[in-house]
C-alpha atoms as a PDB file:
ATOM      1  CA  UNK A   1     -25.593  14.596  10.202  1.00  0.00           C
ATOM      2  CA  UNK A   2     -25.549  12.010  12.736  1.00  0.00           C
ATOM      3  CA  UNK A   3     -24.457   8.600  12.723  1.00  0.00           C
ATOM      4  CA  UNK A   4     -27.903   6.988  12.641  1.00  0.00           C
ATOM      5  CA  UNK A   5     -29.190   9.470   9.834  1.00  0.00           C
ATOM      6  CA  UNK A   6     -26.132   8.674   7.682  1.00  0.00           C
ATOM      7  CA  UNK A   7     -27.264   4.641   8.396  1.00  0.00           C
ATOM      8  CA  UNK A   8     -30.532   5.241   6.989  1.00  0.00           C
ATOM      9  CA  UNK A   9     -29.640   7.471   3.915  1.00  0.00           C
ATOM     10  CA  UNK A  10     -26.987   4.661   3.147  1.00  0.00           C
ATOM     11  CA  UNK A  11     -29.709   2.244   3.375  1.00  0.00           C
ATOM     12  CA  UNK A  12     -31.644   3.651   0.949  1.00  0.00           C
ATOM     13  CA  UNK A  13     -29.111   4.031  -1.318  1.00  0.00           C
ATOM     14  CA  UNK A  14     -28.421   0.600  -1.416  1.00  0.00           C
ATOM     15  CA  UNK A  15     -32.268   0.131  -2.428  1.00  0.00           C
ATOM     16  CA  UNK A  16     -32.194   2.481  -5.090  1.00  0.00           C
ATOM     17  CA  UNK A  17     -28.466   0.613  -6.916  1.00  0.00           C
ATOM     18  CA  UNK A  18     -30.351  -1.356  -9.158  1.00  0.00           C
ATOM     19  CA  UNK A  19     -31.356   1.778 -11.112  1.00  0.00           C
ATOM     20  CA  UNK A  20     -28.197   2.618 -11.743  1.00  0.00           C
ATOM     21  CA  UNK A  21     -26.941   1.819 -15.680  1.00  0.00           C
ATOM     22  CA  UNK A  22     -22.911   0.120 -16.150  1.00  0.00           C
ATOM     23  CA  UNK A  23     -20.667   1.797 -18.212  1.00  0.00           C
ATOM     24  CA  UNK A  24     -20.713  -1.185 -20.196  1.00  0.00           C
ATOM     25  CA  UNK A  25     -24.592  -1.088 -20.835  1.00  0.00           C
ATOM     26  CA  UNK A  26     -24.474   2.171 -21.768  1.00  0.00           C
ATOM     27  CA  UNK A  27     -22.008   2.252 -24.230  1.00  0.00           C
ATOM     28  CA  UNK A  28     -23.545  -1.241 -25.904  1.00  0.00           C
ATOM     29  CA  UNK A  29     -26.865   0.740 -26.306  1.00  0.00           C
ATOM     30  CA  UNK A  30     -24.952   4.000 -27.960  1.00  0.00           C
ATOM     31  CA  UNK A  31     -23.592   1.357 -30.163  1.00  0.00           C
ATOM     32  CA  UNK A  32     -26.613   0.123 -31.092  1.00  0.00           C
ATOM     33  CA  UNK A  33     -28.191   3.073 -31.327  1.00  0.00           C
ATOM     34  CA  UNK A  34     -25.401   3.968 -34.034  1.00  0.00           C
ATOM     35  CA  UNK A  35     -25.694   1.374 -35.852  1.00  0.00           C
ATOM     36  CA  UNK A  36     -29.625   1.168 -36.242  1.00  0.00           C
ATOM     37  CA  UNK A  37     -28.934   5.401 -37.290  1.00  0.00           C
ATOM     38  CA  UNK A  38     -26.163   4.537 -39.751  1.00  0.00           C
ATOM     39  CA  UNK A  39     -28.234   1.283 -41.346  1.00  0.00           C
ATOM     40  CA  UNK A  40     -31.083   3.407 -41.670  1.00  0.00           C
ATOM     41  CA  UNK A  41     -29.373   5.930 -43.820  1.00  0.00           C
ATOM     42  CA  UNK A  42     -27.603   3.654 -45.807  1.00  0.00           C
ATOM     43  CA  UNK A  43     -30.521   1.663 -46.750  1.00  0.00           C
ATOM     44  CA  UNK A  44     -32.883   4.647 -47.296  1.00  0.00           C
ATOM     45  CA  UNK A  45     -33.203   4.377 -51.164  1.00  0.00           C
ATOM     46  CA  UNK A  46     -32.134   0.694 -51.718  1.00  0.00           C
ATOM     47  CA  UNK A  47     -34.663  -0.920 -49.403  1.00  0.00           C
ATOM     48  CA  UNK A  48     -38.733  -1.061 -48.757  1.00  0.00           C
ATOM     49  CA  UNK A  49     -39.472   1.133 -45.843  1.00  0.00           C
ATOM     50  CA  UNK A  50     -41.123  -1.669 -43.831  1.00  0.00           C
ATOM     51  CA  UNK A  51     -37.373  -3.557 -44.041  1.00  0.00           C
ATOM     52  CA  UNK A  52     -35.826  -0.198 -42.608  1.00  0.00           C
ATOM     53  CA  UNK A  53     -38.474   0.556 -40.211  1.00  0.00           C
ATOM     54  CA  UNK A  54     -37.947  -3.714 -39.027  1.00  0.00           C
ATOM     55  CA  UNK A  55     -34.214  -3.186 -38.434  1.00  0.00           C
ATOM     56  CA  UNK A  56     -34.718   0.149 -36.791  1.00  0.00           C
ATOM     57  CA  UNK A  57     -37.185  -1.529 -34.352  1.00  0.00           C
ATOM     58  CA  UNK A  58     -34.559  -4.590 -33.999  1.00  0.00           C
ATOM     59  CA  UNK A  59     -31.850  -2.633 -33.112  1.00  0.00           C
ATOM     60  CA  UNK A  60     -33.169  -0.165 -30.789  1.00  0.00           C
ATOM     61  CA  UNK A  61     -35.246  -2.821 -29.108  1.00  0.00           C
ATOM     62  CA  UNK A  62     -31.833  -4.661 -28.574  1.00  0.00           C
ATOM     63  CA  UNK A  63     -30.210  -1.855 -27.374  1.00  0.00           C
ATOM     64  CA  UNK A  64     -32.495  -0.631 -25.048  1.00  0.00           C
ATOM     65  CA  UNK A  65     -32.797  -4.674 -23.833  1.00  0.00           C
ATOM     66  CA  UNK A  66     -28.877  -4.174 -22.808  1.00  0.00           C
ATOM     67  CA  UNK A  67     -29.345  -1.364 -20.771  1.00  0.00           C
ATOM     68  CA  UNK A  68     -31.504  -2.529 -18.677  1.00  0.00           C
ATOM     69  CA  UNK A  69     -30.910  -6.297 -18.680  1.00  0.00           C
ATOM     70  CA  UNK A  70     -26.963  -6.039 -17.990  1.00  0.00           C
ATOM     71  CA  UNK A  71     -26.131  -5.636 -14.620  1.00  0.00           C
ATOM     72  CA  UNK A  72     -22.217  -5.348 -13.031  1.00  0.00           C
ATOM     73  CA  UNK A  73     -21.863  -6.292  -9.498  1.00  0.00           C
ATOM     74  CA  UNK A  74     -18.134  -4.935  -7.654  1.00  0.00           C
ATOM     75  CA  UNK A  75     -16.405  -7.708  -6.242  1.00  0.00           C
ATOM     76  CA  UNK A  76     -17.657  -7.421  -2.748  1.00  0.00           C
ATOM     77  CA  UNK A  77     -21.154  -7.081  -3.919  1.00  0.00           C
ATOM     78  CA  UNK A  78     -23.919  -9.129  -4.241  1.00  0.00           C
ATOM     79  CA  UNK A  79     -27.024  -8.419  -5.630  1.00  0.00           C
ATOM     80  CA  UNK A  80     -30.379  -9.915  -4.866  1.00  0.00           C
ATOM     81  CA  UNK A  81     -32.938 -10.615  -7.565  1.00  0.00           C
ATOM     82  CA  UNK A  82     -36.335 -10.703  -7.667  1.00  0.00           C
ATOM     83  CA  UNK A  83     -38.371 -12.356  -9.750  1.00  0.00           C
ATOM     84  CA  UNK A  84     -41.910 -11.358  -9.873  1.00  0.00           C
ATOM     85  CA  UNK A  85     -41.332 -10.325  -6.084  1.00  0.00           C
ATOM     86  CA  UNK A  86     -40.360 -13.830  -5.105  1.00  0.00           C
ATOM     87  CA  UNK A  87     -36.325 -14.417  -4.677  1.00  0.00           C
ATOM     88  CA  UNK A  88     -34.670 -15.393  -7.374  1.00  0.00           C
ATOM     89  CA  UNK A  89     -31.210 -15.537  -6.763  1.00  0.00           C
ATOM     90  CA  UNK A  90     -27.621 -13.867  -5.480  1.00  0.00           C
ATOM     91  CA  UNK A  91     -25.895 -12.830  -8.572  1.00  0.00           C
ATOM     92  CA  UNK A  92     -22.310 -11.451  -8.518  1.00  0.00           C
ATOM     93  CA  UNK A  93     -20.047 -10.253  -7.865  1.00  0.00           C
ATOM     94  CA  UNK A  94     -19.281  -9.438 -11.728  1.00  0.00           C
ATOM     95  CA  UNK A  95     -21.482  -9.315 -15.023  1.00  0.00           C
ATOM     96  CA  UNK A  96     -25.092 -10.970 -15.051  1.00  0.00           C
ATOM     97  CA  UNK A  97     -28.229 -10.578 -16.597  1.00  0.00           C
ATOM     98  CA  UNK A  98     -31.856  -9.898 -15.849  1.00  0.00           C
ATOM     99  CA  UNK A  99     -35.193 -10.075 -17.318  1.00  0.00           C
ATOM    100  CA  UNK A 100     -36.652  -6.166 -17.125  1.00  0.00           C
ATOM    101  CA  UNK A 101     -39.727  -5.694 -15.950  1.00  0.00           C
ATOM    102  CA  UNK A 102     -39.794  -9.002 -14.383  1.00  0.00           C
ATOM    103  CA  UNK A 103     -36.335  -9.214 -12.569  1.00  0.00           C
ATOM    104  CA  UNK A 104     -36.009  -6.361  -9.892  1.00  0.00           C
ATOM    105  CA  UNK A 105     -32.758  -6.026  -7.920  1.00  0.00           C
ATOM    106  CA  UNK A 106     -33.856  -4.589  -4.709  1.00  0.00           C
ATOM    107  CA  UNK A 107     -30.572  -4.067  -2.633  1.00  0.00           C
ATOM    108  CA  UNK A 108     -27.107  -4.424  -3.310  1.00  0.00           C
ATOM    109  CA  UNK A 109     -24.953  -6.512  -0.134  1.00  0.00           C
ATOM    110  CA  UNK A 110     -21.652  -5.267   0.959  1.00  0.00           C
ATOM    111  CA  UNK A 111     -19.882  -8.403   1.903  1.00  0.00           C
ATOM    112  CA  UNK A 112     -16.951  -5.842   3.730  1.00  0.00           C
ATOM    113  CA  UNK A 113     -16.221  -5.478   6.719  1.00  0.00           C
ATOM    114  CA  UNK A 114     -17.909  -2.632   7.818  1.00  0.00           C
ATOM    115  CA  UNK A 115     -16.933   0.366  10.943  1.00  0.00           C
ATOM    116  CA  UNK A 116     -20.269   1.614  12.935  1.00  0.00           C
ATOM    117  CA  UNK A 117     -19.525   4.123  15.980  1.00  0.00           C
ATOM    118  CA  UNK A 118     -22.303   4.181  18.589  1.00  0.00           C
ATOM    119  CA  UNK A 119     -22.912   5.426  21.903  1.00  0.00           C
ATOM    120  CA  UNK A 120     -25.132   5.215  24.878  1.00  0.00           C
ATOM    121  CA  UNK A 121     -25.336   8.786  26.332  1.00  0.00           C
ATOM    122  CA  UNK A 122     -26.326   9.433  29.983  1.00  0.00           C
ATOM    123  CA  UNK A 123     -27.112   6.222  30.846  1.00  0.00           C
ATOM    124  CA  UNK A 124     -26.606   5.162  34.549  1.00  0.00           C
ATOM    125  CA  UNK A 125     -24.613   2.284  35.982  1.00  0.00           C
ATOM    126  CA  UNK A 126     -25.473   0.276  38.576  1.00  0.00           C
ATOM    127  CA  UNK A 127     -24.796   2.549  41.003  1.00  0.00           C
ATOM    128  CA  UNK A 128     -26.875   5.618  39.551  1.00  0.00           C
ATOM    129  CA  UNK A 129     -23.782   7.303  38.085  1.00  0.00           C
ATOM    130  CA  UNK A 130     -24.338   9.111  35.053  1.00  0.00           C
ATOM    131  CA  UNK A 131     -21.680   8.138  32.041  1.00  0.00           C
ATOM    132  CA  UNK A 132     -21.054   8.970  27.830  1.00  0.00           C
ATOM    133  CA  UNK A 133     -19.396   5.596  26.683  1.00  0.00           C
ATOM    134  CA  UNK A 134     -17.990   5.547  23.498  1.00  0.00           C
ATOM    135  CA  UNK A 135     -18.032   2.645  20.903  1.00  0.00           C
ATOM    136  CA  UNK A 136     -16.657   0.988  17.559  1.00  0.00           C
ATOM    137  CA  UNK A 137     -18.481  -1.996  16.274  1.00  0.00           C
ATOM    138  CA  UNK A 138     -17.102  -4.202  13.228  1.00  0.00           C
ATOM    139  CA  UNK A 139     -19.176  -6.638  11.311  1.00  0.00           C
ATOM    140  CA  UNK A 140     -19.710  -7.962   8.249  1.00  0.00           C
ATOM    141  CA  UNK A 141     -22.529  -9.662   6.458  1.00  0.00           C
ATOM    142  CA  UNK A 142     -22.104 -13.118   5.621  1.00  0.00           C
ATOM    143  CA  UNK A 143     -25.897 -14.024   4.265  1.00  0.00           C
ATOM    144  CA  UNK A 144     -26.588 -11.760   1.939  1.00  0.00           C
ATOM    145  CA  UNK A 145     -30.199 -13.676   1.627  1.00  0.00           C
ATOM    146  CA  UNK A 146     -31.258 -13.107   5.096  1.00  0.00           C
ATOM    147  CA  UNK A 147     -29.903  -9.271   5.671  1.00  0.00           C
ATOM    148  CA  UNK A 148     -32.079  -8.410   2.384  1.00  0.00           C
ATOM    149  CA  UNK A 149     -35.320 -10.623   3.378  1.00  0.00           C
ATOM    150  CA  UNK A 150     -35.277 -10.771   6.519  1.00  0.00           C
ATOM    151  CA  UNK A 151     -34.949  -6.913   7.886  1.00  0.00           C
ATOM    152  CA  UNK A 152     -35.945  -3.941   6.543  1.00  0.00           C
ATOM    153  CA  UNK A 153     -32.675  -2.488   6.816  1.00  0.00           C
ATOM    154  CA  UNK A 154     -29.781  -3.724   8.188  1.00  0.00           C
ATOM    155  CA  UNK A 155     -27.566  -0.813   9.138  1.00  0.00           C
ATOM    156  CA  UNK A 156     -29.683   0.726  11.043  1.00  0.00           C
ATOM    157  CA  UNK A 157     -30.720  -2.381  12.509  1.00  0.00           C
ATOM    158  CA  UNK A 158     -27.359  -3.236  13.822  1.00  0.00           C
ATOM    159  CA  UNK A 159     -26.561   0.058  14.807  1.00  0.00           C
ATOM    160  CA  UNK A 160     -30.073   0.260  17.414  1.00  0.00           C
ATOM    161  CA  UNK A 161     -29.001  -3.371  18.142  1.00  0.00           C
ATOM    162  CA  UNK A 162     -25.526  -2.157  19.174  1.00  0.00           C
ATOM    163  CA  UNK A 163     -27.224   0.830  21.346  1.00  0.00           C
ATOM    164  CA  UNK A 164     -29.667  -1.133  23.188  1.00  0.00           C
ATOM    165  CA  UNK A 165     -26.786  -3.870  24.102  1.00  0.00           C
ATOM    166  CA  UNK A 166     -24.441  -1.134  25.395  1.00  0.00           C
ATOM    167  CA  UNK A 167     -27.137   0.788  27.542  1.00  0.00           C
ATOM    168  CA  UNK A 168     -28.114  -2.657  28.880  1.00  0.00           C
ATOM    169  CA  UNK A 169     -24.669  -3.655  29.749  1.00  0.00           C
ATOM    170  CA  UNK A 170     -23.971  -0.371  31.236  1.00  0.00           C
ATOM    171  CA  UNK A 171     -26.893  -0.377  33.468  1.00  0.00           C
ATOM    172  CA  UNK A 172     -26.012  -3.577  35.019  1.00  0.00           C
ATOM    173  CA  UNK A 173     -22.596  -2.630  36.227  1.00  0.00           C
ATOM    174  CA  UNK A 174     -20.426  -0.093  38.701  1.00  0.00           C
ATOM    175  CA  UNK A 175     -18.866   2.407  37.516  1.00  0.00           C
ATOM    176  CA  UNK A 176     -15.555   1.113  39.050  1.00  0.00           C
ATOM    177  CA  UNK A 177     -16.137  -2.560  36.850  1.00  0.00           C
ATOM    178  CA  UNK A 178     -16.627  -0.042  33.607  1.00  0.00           C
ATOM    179  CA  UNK A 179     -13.527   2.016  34.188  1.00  0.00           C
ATOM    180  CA  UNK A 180     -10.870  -0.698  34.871  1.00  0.00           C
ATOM    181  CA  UNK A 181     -12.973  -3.603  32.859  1.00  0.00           C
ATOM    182  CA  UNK A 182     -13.245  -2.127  29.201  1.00  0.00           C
ATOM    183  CA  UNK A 183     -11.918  -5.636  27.862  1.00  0.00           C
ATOM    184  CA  UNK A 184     -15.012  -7.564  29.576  1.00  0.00           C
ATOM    185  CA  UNK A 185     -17.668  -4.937  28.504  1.00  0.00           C
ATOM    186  CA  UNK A 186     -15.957  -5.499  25.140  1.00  0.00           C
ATOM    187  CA  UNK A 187     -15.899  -9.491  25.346  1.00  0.00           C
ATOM    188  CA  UNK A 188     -19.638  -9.269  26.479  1.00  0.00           C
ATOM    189  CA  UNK A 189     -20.805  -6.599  23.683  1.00  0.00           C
ATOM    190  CA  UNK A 190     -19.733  -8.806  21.194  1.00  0.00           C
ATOM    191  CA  UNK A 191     -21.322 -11.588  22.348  1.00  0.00           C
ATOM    192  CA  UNK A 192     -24.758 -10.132  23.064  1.00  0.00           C
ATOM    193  CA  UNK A 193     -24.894  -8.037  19.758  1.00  0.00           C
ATOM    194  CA  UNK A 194     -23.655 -10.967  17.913  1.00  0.00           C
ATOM    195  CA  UNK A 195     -26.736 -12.929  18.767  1.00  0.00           C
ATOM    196  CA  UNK A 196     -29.511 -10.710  17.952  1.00  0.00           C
ATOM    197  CA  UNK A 197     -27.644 -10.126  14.308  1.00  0.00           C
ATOM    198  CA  UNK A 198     -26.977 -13.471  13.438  1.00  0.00           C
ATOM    199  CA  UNK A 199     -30.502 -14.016  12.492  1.00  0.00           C
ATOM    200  CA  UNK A 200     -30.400 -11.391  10.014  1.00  0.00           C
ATOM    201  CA  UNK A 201     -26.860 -12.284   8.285  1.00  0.00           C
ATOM    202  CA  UNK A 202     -24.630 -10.337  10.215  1.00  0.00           C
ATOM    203  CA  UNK A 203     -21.974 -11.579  12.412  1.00  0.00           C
ATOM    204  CA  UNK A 204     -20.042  -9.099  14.729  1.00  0.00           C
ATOM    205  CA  UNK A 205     -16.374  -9.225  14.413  1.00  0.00           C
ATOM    206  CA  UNK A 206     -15.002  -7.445  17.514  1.00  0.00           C
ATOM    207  CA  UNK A 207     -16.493  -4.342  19.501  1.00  0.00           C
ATOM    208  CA  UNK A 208     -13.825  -1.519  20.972  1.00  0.00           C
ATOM    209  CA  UNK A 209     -15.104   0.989  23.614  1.00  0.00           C
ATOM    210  CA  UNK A 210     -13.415   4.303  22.744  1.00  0.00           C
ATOM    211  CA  UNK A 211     -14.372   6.538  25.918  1.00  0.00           C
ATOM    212  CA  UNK A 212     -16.001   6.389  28.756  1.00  0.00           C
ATOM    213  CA  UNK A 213     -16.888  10.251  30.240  1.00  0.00           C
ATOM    214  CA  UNK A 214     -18.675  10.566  33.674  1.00  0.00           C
ATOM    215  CA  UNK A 215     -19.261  14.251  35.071  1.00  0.00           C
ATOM    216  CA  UNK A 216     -16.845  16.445  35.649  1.00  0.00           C
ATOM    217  CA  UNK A 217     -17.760  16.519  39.666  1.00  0.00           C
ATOM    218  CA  UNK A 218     -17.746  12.705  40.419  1.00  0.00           C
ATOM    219  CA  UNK A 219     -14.213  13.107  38.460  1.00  0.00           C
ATOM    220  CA  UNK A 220     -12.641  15.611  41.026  1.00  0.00           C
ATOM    221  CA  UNK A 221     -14.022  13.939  43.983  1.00  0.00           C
ATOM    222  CA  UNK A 222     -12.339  10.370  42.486  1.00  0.00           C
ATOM    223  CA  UNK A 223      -9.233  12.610  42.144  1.00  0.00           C
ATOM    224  CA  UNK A 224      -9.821  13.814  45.735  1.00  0.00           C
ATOM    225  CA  UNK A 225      -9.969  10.114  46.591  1.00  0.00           C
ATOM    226  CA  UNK A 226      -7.034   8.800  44.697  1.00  0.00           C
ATOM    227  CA  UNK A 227      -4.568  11.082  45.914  1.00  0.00           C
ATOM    228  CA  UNK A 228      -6.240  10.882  49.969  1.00  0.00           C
ATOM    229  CA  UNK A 229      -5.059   7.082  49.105  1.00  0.00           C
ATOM    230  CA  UNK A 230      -1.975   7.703  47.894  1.00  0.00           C
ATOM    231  CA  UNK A 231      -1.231   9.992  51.272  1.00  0.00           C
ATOM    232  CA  UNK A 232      -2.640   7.094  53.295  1.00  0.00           C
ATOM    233  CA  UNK A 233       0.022   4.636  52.065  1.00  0.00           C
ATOM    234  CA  UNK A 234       2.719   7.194  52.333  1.00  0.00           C
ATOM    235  CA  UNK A 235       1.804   7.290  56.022  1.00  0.00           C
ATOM    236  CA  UNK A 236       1.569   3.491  56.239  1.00  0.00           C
ATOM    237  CA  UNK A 237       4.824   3.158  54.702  1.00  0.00           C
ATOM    238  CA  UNK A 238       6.344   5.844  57.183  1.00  0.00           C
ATOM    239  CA  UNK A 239       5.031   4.119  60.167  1.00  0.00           C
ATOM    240  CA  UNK A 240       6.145   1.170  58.931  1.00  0.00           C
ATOM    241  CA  UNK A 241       9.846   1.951  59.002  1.00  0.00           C
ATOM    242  CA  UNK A 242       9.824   3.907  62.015  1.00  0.00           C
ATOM    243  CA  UNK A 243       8.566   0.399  63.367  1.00  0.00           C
ATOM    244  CA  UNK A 244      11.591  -1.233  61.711  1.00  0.00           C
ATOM    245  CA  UNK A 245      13.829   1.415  62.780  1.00  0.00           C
ATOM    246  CA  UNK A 246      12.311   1.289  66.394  1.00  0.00           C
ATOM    247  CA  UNK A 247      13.339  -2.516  66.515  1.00  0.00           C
ATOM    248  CA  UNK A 248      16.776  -2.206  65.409  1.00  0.00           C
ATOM    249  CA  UNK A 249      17.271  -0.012  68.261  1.00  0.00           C
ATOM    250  CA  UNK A 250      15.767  -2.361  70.647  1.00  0.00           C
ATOM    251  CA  UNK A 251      17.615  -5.042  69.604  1.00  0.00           C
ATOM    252  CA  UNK A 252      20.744  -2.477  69.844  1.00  0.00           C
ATOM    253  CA  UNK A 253      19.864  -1.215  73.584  1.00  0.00           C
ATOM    254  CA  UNK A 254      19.919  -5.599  74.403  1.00  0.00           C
ATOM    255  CA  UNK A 255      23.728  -5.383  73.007  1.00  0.00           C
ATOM    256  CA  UNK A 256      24.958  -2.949  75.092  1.00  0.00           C
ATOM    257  CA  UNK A 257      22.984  -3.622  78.128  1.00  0.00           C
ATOM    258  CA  UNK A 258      25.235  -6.519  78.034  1.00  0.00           C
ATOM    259  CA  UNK A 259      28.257  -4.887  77.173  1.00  0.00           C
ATOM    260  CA  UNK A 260      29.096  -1.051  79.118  1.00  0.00           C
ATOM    261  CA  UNK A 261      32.387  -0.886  77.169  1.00  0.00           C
ATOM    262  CA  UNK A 262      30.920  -1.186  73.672  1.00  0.00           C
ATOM    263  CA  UNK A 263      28.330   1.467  75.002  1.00  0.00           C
ATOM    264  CA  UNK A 264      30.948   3.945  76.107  1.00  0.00           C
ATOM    265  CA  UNK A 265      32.921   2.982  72.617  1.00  0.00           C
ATOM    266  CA  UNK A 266      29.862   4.379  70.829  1.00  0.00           C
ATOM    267  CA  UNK A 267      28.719   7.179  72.693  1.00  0.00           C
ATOM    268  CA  UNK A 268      32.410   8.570  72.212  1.00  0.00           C
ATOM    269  CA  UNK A 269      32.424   7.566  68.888  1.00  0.00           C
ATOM    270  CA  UNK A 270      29.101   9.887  68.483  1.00  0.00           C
ATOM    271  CA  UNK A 271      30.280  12.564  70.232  1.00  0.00           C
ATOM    272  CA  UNK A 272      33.422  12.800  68.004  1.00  0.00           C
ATOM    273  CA  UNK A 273      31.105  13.049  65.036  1.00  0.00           C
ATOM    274  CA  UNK A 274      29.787  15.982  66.280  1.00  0.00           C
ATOM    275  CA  UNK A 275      32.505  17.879  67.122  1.00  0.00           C
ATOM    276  CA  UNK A 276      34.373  17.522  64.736  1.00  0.00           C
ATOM    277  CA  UNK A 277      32.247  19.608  62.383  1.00  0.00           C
ATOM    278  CA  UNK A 278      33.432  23.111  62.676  1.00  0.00           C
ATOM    279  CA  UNK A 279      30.649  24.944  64.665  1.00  0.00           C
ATOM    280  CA  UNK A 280      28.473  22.535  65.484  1.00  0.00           C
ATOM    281  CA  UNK A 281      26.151  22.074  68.587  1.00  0.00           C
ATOM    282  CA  UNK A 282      26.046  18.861  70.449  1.00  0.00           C
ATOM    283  CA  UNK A 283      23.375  18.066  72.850  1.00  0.00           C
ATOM    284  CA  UNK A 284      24.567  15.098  75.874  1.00  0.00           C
ATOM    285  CA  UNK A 285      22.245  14.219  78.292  1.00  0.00           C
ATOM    286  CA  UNK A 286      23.522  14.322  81.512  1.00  0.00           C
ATOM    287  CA  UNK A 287      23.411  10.993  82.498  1.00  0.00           C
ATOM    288  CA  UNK A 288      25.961  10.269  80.085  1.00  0.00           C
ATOM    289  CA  UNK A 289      28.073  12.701  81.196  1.00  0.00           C
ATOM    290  CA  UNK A 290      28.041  11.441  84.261  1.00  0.00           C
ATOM    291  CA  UNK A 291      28.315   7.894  83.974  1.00  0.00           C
ATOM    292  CA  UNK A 292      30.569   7.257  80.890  1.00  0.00           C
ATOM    293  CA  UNK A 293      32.864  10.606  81.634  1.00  0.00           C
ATOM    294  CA  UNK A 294      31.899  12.453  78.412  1.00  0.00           C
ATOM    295  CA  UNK A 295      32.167  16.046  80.633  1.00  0.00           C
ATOM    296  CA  UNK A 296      35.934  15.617  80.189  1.00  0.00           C
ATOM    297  CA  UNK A 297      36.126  13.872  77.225  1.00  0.00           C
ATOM    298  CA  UNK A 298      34.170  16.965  75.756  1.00  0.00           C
ATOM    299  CA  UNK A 299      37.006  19.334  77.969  1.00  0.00           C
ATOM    300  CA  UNK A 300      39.644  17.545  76.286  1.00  0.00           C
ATOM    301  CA  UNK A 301      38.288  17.950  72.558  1.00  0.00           C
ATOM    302  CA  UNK A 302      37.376  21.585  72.590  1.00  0.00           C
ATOM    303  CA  UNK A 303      41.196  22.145  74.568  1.00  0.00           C
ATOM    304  CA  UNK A 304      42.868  20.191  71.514  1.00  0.00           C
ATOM    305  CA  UNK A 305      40.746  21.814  69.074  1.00  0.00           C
ATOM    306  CA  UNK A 306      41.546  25.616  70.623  1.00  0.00           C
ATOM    307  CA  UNK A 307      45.142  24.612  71.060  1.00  0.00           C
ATOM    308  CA  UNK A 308      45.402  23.190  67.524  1.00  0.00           C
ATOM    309  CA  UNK A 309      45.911  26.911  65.387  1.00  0.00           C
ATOM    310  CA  UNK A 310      48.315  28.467  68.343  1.00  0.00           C
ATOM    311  CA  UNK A 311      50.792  25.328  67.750  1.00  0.00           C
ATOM    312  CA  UNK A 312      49.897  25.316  64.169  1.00  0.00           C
ATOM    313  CA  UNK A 313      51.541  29.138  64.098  1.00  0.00           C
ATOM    314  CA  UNK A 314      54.116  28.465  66.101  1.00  0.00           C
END
């Protein structure tokens, strides 16, 4: 059973309370109805018949006057009484009385707060994009006069009231404002569904979308998307620092342009890194070799380095 059909049947529930009999009435009227059996016995024999049949009547008649005349409301009910069709009152919450026949208590008010889910299937945003959103409205009534008189009934009422809003809301926005702005959609909701219930009693507490589904294609191509994004800012990122990087070293090439010995300094300084990892490969341009001497620099290294296990034997 769906959510409006369970509405509806609670609805007329709450139409049909008033038949419903206390405790308390119905024991009163057994105890009436004991005592008019007992009297009747005891008196058979000592009294006239019409006395008997007179207190029979009396207490039956009183009996049956308590069952249908005493009415318990829970303490967040409220009941609203007709009289001859016309209101009457609010009675409750507690024990009060009515006149059968001419009182009628046509629906019982639930003064809690009350929890309707909704949704707004299929509808399509602003930018024709299908989407299932998801929804939790609280309210409460706080005119119990106006949700009984003036709609027919009010759960179902607030519940299409709550649809319509959503679907209207929905259509008038992108689907990017609907997936990052649930708290706006939420602010708005309330607002909007608050209005068209306040005329019947019912004020909207606070409105919570749940989930929003769009279909399963659109969401692998936004995957698609997302992640081409993230790749673009890697690359931005990466360009970035070989920019940086690409600076330093200009700024580096100025200092030594300036400065031949520092120059030399380093490019030995490199060239020792390299060597001295066993097995490594070193490539020199030959300009360097030829202007800063690093052909018998190099010479030099590799003799120390093939000298250094023959002395190390000796």
């Amino acid at each position: 059973m769906n959510v409006k059909n369970k509405n509806i049947l609670k609805g007329l529930q709450t139409s049909k309370a008033d038949q419903h009999i206390p405790p308390i009435a119905g024991a009163l009227f057994g105890l009436f109805l004991l005592a008019s059996t007992l009297g009747t016995i005891f008196m058979d024999g000592h009294l006239s018949d019409a006395i008997i049949g007179f207190y029979t009547t009396i207490t039956l008649l009183i009996g049956i006057y308590i069952l249908f005349a005493l009415k318990v409301a829970a303490q967040w009910e409220k009941a609203v009484v007709l009289r001859l069709g016309k209101f009457y009152k609010l009675a409750g919450p507690g024990m009060f009385w009515i006149i059968p026949i001419i009182d009628n208590i046509p629906s019982w008010i639930d003064h809690r707060v009350m929890v309707t889910p909704f949704s707004a299937q299929k509808t399509l945003t602003k930018d024709t994009v299908p989407v299932d959103v998801d929804a939790v409205l609280f309210w409460v009534v706080w005119d119990a006069e106006k949700a009984a008189l003036e709609v027919e009934n009010y759960h179902s009422a607030v519940d299409w009231a709550a649809q319509t809003a959503l679907r209207d809301i929905t259509g008038r926005m992108m689907l990017a404002d609907i997936l990052v702005g649930r708290s706006v959609i939420d602010k708005e909701l309330q607002q909007v569904i608050d209005e068209r219930t306040t005329p019947w009693g019912v004020t909207v507490q606070s409105v919570e979308i749940r989930d929003i589904v769009i279909p399963p294609d659109l969401e692998d191509a936004m995957s698609r998307q997302a992640q081409a994004e993230r790749e673009r800012q890697a690359r931005v990122i990466l360009g970035e620092s070989e920019k940086q990087i690409a600076t330093s070293f200009s700024e580096a090439s100025q200092a030594y342009m300036d400065n031949p010995t520092a120059l030399h300094l380093r490019a030995m300084n490199m060239l020792f890194e390299g060597l001295k990892e066993k097995g490594a490969l070193v490539i020199v341009p030959s300009s360097a070799i030829d202007t800063m001497n690093l052909g018998g620099l190099s010479g030099m290294v590799s003799l120390a380095q093939n000298n250094a296990p023959k002395n190390h034997k000796e």
